[in-house]
Structures are given as C-alpha cells and as structure tokens.
PDB file of N, CA and C in Angstrom:
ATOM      1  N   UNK A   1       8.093   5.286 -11.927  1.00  0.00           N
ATOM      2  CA  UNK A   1       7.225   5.624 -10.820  1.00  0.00           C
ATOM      3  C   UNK A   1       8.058   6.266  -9.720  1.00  0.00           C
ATOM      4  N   UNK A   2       7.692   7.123  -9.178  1.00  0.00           N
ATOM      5  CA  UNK A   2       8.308   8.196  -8.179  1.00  0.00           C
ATOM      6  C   UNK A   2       9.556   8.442  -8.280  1.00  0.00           C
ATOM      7  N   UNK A   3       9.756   8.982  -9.468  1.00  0.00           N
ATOM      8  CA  UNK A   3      11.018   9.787  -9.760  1.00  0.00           C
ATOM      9  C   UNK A   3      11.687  11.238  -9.241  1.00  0.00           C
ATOM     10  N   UNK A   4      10.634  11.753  -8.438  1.00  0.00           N
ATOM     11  CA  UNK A   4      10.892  12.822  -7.473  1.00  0.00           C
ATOM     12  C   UNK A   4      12.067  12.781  -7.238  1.00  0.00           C
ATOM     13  N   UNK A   5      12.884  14.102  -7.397  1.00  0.00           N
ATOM     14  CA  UNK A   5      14.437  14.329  -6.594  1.00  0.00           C
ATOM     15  C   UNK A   5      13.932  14.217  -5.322  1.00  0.00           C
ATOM     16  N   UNK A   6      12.892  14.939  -4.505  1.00  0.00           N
ATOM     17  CA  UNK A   6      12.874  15.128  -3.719  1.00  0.00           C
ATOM     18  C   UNK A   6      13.315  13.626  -2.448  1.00  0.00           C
ATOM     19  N   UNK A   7      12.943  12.522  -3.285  1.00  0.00           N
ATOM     20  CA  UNK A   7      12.645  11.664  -2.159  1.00  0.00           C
ATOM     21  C   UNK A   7      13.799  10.949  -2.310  1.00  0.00           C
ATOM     22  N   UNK A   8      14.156  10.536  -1.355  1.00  0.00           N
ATOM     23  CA  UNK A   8      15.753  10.044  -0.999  1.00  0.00           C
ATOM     24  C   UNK A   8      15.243   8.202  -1.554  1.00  0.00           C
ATOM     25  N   UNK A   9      16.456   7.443  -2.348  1.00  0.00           N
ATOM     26  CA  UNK A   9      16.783   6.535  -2.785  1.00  0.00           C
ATOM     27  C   UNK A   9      16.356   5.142  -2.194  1.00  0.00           C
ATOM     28  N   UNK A  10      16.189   5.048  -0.272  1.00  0.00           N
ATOM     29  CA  UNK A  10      15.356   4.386   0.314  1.00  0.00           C
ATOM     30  C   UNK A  10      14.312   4.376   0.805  1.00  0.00           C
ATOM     31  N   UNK A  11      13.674   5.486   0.550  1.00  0.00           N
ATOM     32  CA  UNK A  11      11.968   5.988   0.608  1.00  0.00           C
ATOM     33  C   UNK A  11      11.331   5.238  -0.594  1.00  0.00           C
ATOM     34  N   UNK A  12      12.457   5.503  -1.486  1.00  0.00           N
ATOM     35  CA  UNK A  12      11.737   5.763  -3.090  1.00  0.00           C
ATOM     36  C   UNK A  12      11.886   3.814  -3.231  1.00  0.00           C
ATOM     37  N   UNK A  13      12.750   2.898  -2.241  1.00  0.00           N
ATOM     38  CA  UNK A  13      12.788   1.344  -2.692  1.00  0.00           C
ATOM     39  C   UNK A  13      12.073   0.823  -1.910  1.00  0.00           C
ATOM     40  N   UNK A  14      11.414   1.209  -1.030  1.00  0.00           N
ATOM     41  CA  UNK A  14      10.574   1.200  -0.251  1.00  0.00           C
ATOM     42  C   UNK A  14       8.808   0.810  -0.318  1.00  0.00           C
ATOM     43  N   UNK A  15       9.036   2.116  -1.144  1.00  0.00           N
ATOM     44  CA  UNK A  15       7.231   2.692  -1.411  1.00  0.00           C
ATOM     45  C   UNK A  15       7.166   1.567  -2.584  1.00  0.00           C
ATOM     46  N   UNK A  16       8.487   1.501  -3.458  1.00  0.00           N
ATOM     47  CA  UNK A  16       8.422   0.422  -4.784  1.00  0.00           C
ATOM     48  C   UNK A  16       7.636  -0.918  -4.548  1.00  0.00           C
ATOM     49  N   UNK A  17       8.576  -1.364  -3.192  1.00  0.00           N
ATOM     50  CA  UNK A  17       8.187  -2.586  -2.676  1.00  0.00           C
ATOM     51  C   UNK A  17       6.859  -2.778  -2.358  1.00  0.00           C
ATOM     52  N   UNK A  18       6.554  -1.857  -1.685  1.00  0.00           N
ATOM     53  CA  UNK A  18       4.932  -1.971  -1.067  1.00  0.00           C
ATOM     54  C   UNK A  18       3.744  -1.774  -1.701  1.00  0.00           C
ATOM     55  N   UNK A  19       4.138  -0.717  -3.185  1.00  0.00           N
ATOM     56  CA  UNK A  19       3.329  -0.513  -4.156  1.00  0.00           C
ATOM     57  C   UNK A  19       2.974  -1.988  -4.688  1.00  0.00           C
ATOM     58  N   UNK A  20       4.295  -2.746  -5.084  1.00  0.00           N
ATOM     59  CA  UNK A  20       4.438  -3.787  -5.709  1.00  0.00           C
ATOM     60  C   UNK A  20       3.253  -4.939  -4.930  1.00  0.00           C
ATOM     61  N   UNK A  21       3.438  -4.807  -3.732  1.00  0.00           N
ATOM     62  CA  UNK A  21       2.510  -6.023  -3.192  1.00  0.00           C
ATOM     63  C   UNK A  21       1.356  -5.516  -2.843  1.00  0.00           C
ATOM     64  N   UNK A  22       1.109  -4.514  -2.769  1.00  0.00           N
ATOM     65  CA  UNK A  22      -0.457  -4.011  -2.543  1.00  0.00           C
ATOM     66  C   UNK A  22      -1.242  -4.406  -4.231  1.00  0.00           C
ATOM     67  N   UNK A  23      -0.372  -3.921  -5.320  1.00  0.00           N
ATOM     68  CA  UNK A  23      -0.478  -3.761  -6.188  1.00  0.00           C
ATOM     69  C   UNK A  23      -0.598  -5.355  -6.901  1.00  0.00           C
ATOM     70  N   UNK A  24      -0.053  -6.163  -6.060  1.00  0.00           N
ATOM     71  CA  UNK A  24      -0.277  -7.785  -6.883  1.00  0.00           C
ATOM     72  C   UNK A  24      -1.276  -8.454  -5.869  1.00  0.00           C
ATOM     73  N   UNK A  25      -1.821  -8.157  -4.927  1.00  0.00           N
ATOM     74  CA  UNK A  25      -2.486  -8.383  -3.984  1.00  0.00           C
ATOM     75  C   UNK A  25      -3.871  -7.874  -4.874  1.00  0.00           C
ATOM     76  N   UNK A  26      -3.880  -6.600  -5.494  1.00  0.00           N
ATOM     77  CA  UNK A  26      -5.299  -6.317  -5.915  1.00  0.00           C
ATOM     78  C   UNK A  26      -5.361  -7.205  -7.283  1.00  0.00           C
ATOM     79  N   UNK A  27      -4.512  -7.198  -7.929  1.00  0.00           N
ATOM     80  CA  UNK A  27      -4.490  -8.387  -9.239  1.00  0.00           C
ATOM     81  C   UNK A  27      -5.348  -9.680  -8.581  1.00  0.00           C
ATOM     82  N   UNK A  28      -4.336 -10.294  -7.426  1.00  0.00           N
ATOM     83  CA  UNK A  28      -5.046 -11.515  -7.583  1.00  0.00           C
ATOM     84  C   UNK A  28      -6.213 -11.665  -6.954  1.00  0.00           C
ATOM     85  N   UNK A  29      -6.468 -10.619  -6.092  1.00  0.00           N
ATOM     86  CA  UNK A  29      -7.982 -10.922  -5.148  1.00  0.00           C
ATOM     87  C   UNK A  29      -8.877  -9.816  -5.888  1.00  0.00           C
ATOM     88  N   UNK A  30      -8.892  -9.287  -6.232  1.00  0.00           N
ATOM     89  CA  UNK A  30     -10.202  -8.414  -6.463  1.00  0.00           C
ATOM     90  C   UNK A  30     -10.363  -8.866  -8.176  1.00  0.00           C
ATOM     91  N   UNK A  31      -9.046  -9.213  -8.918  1.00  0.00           N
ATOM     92  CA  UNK A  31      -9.253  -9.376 -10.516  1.00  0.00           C
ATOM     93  C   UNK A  31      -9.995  -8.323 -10.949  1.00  0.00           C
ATOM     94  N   UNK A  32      -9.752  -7.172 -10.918  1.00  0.00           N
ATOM     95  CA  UNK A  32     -10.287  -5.968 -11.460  1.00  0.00           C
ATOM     96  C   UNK A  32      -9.214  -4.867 -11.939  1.00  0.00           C
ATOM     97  N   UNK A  33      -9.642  -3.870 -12.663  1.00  0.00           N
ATOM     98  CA  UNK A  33      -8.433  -2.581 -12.972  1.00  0.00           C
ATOM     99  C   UNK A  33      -7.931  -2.056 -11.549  1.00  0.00           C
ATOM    100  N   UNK A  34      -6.830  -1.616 -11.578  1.00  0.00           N
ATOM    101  CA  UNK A  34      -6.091  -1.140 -10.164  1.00  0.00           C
ATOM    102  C   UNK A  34      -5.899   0.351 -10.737  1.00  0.00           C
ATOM    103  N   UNK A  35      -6.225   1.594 -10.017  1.00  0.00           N
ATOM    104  CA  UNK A  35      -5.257   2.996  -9.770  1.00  0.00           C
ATOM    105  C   UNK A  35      -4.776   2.952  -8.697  1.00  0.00           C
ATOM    106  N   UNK A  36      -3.427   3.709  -9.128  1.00  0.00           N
ATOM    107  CA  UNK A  36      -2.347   3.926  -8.066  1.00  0.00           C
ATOM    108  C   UNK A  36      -2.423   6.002  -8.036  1.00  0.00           C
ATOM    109  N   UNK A  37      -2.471   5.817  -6.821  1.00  0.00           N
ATOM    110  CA  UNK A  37      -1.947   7.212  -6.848  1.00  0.00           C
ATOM    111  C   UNK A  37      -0.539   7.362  -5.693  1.00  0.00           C
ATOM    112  N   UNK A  38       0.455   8.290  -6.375  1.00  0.00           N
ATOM    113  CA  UNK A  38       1.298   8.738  -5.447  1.00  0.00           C
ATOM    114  C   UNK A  38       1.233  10.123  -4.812  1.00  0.00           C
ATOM    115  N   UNK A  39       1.354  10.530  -3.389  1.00  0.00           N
ATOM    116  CA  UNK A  39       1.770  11.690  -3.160  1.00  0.00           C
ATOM    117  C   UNK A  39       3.116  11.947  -2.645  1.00  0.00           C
ATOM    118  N   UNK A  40       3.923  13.057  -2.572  1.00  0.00           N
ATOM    119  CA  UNK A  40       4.983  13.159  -2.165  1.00  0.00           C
ATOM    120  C   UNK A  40       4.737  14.923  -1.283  1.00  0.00           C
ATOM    121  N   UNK A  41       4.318  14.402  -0.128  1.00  0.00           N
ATOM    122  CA  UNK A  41       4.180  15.513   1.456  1.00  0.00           C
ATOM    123  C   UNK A  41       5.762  15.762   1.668  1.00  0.00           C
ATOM    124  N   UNK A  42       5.625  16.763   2.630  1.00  0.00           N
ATOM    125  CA  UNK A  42       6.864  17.121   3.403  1.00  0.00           C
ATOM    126  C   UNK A  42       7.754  15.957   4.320  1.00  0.00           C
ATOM    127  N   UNK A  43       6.712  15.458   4.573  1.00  0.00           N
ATOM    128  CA  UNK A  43       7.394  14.252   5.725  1.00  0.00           C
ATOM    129  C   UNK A  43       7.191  12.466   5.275  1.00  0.00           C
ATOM    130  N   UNK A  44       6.682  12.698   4.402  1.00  0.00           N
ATOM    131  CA  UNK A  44       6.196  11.212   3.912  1.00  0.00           C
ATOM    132  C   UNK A  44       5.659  10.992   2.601  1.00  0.00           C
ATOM    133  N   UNK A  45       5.797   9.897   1.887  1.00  0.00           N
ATOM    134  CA  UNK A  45       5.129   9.455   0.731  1.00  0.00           C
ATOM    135  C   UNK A  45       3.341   8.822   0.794  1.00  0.00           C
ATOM    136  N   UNK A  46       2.616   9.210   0.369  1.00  0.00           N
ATOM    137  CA  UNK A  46       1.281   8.125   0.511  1.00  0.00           C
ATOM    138  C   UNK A  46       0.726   7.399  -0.565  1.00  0.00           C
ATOM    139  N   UNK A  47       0.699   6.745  -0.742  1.00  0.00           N
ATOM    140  CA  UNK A  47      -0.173   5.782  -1.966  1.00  0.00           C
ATOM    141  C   UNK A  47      -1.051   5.147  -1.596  1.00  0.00           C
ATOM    142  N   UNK A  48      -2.173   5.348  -2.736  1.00  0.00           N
ATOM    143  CA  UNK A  48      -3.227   4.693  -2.019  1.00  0.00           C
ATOM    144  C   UNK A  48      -3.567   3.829  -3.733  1.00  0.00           C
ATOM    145  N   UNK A  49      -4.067   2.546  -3.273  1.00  0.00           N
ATOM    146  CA  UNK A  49      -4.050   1.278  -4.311  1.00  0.00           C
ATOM    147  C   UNK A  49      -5.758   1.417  -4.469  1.00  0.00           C
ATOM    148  N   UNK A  50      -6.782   1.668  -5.122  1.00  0.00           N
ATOM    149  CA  UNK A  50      -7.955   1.747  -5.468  1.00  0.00           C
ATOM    150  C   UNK A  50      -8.362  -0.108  -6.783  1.00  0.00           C
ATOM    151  N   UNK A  51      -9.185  -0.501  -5.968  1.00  0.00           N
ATOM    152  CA  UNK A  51      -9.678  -1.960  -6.794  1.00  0.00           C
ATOM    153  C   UNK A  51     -10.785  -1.845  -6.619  1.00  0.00           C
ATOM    154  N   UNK A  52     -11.695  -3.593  -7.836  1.00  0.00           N
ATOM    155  CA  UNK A  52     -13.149  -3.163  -7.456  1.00  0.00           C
ATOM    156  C   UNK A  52     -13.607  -4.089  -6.716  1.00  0.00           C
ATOM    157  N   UNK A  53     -12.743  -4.202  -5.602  1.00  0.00           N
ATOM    158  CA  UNK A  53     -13.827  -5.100  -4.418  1.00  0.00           C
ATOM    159  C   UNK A  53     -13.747  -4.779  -2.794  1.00  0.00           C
ATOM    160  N   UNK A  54     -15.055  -4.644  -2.700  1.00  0.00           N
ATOM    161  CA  UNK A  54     -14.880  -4.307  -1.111  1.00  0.00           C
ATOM    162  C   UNK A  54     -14.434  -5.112   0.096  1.00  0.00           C
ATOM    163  N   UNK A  55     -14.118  -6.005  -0.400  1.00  0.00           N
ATOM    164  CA  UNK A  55     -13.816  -7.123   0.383  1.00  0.00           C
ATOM    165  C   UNK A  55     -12.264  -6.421   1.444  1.00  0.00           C
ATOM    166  N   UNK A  56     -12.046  -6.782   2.632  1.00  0.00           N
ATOM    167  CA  UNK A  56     -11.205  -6.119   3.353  1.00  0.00           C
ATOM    168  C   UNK A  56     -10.228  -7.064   3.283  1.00  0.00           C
ATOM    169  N   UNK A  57      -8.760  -6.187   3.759  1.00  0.00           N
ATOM    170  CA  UNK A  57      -7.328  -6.862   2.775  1.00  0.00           C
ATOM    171  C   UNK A  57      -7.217  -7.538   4.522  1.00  0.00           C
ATOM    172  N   UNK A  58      -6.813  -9.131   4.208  1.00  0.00           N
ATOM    173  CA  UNK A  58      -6.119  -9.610   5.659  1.00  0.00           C
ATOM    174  C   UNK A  58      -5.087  -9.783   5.968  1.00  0.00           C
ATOM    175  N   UNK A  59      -4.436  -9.311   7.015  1.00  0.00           N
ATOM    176  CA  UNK A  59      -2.998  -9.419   7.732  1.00  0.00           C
ATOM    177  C   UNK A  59      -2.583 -10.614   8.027  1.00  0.00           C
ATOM    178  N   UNK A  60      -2.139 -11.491   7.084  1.00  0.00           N
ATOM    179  CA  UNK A  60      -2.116 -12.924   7.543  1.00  0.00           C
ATOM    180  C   UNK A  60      -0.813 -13.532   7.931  1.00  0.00           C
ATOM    181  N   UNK A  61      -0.627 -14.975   8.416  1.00  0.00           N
ATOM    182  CA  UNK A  61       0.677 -15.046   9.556  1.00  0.00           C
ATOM    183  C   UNK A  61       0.799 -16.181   8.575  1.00  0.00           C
ATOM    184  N   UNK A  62       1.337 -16.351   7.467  1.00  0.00           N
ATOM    185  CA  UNK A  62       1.658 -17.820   7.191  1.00  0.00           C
ATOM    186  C   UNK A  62       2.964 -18.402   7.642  1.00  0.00           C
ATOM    187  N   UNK A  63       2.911 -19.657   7.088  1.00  0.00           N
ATOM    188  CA  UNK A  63       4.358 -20.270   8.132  1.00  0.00           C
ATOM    189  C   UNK A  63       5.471 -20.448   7.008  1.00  0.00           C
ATOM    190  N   UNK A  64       6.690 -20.801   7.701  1.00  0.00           N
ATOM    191  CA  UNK A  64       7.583 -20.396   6.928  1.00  0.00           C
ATOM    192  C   UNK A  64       7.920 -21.068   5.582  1.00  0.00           C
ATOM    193  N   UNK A  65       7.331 -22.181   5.247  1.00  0.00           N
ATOM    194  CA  UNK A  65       7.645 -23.004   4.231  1.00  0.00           C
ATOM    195  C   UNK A  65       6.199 -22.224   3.063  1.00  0.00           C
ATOM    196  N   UNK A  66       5.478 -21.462   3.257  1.00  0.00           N
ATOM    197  CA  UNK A  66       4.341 -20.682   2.542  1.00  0.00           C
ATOM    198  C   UNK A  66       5.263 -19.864   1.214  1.00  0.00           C
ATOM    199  N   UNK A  67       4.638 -20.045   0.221  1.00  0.00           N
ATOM    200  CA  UNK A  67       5.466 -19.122  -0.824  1.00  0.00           C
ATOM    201  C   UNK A  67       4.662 -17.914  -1.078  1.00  0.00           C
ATOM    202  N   UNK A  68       3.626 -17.690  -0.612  1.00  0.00           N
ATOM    203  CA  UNK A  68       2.539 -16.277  -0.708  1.00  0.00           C
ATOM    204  C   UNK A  68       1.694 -16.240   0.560  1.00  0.00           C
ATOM    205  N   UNK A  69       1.364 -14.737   0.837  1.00  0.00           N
ATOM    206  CA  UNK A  69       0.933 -14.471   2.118  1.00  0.00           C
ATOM    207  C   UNK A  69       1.826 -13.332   3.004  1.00  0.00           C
ATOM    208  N   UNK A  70       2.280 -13.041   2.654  1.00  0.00           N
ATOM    209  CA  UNK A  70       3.592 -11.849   3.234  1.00  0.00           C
ATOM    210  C   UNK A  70       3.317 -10.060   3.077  1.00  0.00           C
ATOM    211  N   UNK A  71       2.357  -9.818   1.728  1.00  0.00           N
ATOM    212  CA  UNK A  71       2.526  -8.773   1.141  1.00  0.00           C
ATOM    213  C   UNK A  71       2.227  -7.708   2.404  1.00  0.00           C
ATOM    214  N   UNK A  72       0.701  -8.215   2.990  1.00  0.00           N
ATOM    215  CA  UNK A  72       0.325  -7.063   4.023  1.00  0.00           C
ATOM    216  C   UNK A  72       1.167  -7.456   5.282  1.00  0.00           C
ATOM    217  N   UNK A  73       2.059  -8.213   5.830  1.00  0.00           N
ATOM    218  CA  UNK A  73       2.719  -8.063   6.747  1.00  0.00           C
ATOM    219  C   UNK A  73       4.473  -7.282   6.312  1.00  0.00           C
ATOM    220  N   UNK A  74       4.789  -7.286   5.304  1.00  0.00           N
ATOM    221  CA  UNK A  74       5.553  -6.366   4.880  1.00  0.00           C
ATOM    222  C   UNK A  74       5.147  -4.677   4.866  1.00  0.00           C
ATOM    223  N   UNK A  75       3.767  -4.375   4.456  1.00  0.00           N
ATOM    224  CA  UNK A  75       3.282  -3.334   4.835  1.00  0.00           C
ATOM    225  C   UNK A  75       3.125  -2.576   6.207  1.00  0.00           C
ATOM    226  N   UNK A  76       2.772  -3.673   7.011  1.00  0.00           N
ATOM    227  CA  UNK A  76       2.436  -3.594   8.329  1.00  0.00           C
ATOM    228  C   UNK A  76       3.906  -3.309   8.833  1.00  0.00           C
ATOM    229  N   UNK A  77       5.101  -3.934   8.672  1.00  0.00           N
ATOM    230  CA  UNK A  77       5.961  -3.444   9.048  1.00  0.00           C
ATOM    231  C   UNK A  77       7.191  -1.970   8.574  1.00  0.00           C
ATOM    232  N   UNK A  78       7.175  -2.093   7.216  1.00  0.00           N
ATOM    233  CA  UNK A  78       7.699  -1.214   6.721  1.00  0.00           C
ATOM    234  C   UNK A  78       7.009   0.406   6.583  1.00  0.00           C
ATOM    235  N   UNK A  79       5.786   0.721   6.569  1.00  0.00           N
ATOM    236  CA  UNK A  79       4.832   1.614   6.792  1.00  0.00           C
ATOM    237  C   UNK A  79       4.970   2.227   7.750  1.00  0.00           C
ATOM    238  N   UNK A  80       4.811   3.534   7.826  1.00  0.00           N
ATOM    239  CA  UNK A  80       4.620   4.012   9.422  1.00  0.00           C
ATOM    240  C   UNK A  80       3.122   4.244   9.697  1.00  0.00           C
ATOM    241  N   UNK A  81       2.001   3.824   8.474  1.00  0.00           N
ATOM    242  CA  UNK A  81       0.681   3.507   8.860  1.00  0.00           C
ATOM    243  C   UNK A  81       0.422   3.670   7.517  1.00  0.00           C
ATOM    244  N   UNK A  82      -0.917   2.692   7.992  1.00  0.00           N
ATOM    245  CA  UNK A  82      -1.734   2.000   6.928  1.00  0.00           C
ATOM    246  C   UNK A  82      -3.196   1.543   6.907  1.00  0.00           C
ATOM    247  N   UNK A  83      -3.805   1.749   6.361  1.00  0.00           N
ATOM    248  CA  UNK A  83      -5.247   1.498   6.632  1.00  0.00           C
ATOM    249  C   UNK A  83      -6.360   0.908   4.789  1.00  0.00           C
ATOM    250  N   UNK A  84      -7.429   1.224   5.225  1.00  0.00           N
ATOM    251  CA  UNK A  84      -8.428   0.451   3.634  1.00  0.00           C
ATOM    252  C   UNK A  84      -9.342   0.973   4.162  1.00  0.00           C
ATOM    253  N   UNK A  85     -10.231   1.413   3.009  1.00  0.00           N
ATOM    254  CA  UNK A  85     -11.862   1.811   3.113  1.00  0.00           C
ATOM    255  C   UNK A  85     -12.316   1.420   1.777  1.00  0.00           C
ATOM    256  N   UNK A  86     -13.463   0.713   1.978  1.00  0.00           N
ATOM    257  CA  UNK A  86     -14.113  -0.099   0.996  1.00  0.00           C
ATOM    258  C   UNK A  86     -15.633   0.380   1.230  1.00  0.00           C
ATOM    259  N   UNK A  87     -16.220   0.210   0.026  1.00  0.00           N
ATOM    260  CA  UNK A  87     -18.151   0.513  -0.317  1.00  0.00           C
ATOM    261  C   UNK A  87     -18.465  -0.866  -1.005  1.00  0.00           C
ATOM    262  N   UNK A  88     -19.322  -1.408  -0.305  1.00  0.00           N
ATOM    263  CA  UNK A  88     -20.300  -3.122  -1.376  1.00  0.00           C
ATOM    264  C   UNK A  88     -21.830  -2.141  -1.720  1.00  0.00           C
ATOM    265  N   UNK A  89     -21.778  -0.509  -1.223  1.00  0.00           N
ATOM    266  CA  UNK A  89     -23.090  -0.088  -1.412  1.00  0.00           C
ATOM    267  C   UNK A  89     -22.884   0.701  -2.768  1.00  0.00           C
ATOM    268  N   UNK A  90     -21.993   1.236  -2.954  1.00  0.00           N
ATOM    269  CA  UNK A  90     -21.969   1.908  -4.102  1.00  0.00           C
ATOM    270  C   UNK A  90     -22.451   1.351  -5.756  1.00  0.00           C
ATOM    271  N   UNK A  91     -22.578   1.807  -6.622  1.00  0.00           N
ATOM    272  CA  UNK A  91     -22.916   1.004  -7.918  1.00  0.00           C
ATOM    273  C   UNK A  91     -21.733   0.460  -8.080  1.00  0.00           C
ATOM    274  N   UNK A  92     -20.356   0.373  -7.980  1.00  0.00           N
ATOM    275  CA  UNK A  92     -19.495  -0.166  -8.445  1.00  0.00           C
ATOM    276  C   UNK A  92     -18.879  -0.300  -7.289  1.00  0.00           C
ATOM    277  N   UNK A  93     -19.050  -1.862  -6.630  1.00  0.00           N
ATOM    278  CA  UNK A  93     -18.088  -1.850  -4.993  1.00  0.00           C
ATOM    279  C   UNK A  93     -16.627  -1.220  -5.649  1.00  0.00           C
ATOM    280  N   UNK A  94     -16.021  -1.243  -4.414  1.00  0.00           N
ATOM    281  CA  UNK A  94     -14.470  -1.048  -4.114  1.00  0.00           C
ATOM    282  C   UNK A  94     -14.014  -0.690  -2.487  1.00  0.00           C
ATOM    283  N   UNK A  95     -12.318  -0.385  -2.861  1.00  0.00           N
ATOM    284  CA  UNK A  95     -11.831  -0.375  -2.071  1.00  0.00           C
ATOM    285  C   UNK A  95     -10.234  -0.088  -2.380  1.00  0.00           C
ATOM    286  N   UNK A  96     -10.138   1.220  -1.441  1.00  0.00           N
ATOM    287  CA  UNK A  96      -8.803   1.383  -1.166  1.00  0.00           C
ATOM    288  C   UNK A  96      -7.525   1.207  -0.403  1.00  0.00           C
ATOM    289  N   UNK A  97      -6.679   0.859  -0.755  1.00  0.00           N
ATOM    290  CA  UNK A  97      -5.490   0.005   0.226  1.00  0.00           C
ATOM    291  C   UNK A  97      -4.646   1.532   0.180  1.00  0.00           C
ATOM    292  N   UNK A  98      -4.152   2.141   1.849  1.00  0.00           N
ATOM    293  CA  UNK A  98      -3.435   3.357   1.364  1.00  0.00           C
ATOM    294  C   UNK A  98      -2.285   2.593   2.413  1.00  0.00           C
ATOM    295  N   UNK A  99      -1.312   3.668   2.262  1.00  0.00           N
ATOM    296  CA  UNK A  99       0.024   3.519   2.891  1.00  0.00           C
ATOM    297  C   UNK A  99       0.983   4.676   3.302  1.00  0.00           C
ATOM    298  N   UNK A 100       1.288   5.316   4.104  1.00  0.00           N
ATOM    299  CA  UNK A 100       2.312   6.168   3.724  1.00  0.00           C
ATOM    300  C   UNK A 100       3.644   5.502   4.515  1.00  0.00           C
ATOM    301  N   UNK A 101       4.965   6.262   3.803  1.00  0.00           N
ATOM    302  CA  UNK A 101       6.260   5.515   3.972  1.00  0.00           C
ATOM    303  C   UNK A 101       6.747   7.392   4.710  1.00  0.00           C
ATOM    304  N   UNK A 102       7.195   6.999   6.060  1.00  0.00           N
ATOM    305  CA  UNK A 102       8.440   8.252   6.093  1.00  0.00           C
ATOM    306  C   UNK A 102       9.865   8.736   5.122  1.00  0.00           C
ATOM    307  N   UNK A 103       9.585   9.658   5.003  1.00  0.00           N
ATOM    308  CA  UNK A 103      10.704   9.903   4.171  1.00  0.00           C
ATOM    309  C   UNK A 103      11.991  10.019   4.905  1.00  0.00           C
ATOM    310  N   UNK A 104      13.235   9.678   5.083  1.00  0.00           N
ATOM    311  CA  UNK A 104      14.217  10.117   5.479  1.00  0.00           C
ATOM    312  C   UNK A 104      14.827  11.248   6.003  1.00  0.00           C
ATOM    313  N   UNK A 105      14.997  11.064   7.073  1.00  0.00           N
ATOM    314  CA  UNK A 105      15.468  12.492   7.789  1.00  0.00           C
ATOM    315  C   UNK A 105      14.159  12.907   8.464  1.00  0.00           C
ATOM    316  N   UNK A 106      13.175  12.652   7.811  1.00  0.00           N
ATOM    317  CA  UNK A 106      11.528  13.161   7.855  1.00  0.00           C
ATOM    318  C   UNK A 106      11.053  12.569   9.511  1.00  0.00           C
ATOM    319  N   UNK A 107      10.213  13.311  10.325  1.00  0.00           N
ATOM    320  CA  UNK A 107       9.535  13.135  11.270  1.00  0.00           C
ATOM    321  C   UNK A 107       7.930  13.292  11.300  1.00  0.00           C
ATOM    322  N   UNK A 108       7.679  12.352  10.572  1.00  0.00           N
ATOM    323  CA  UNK A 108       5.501  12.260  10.429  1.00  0.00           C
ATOM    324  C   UNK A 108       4.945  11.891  11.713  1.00  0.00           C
ATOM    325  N   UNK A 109       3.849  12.292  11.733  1.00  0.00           N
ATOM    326  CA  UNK A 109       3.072  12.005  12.698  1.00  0.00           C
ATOM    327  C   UNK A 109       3.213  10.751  13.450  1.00  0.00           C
ATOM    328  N   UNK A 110       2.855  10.210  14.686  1.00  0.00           N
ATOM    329  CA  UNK A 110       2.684   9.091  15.017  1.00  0.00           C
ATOM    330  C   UNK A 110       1.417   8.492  14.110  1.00  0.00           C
ATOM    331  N   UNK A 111       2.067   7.207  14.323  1.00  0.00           N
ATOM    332  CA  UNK A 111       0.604   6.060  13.905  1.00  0.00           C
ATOM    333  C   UNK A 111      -0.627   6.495  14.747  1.00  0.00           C
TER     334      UNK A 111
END
C-alpha cells in the first residue's frame, strides 16, 4: 500500500498508521466490507475509509490504563484534517472516514 516514490518514507508511516486504525475501527464498529482509497496530491496524501454504517466515528478521551480507544485521537493529531460523511437514508447506509496527511517539505492548506 502506497508505494509511490513520490512520497517520502514518513508520510508513507504515517498514512500506514492511520489507515491501520481507521481501518480496524471500521472492522470492529460497523462489521461490514471496508474500501480504502488512496490519493497522492501535490501537497498531501488523502484516504478516505468507506463502511456500511452511518453511525458517526467518536473522538474519545480514554484513560490511561484503557487498552482501546486511541485510534481517532491519533488521527486527530497526526492529520492535518479530517472529517466523515455518512447516509442512514440511502438503500445501503454508510459512511466515510477521510484523512489527509502532509507530505514532507509539502505546505497544504490550513485546516
């Protein structure tokens, strides 16, 4: 997964990480098939995590002795923005978890 020359070695362990917990986050709460898509822009990486529940992802504060609960506050910090849009109207709810990561050297938009 994102084998691009283009993207420098801590973009690319980065986006891994965050894929990884967006990506086990839709396993255990939605229990449905997951697509991943990657893009690779001029200034940033974006992925966006697609599941089948509309249910909205929570930013939660657990305490330190917690062994799960971290994934979206790792996002929240490592991200230079992040957001979800979900449908319960559509024939098949869902919802997408996106992310983009700055690339190195790279100057993206503000949040």
């Amino acid at each position: 997964m994102l084998a691009d020359a283009r993207v420098d070695a801590t973009t690319r362990e980065t986006v891994r990480l965050l894929v990884s917990e967006v990506v086990t986050n839709a396993v255990l709460h939605a229990r449905s098939a997951v697509d991943v898509t990657v893009r690779v822009l001029a200034s940033h990486v974006r992925v966006e995590v697609e599941d089948g529940s509309p249910a909205e992802p929570v930013l939660r504060h657990p305490g330190p002795s917690s062994a799960t609960g971290r994934g979206l506050q790792f996002l929240d910090r490592l991200a230079f923005r992040w957001g979800w849009s979900g449908s319960a109207i559509a024939a098949t709810p869902s919802k997408c978890v996106w992310f983009e990561v700055a690339r190195v050297g790279a100057v993206p938009a503000s949040r």
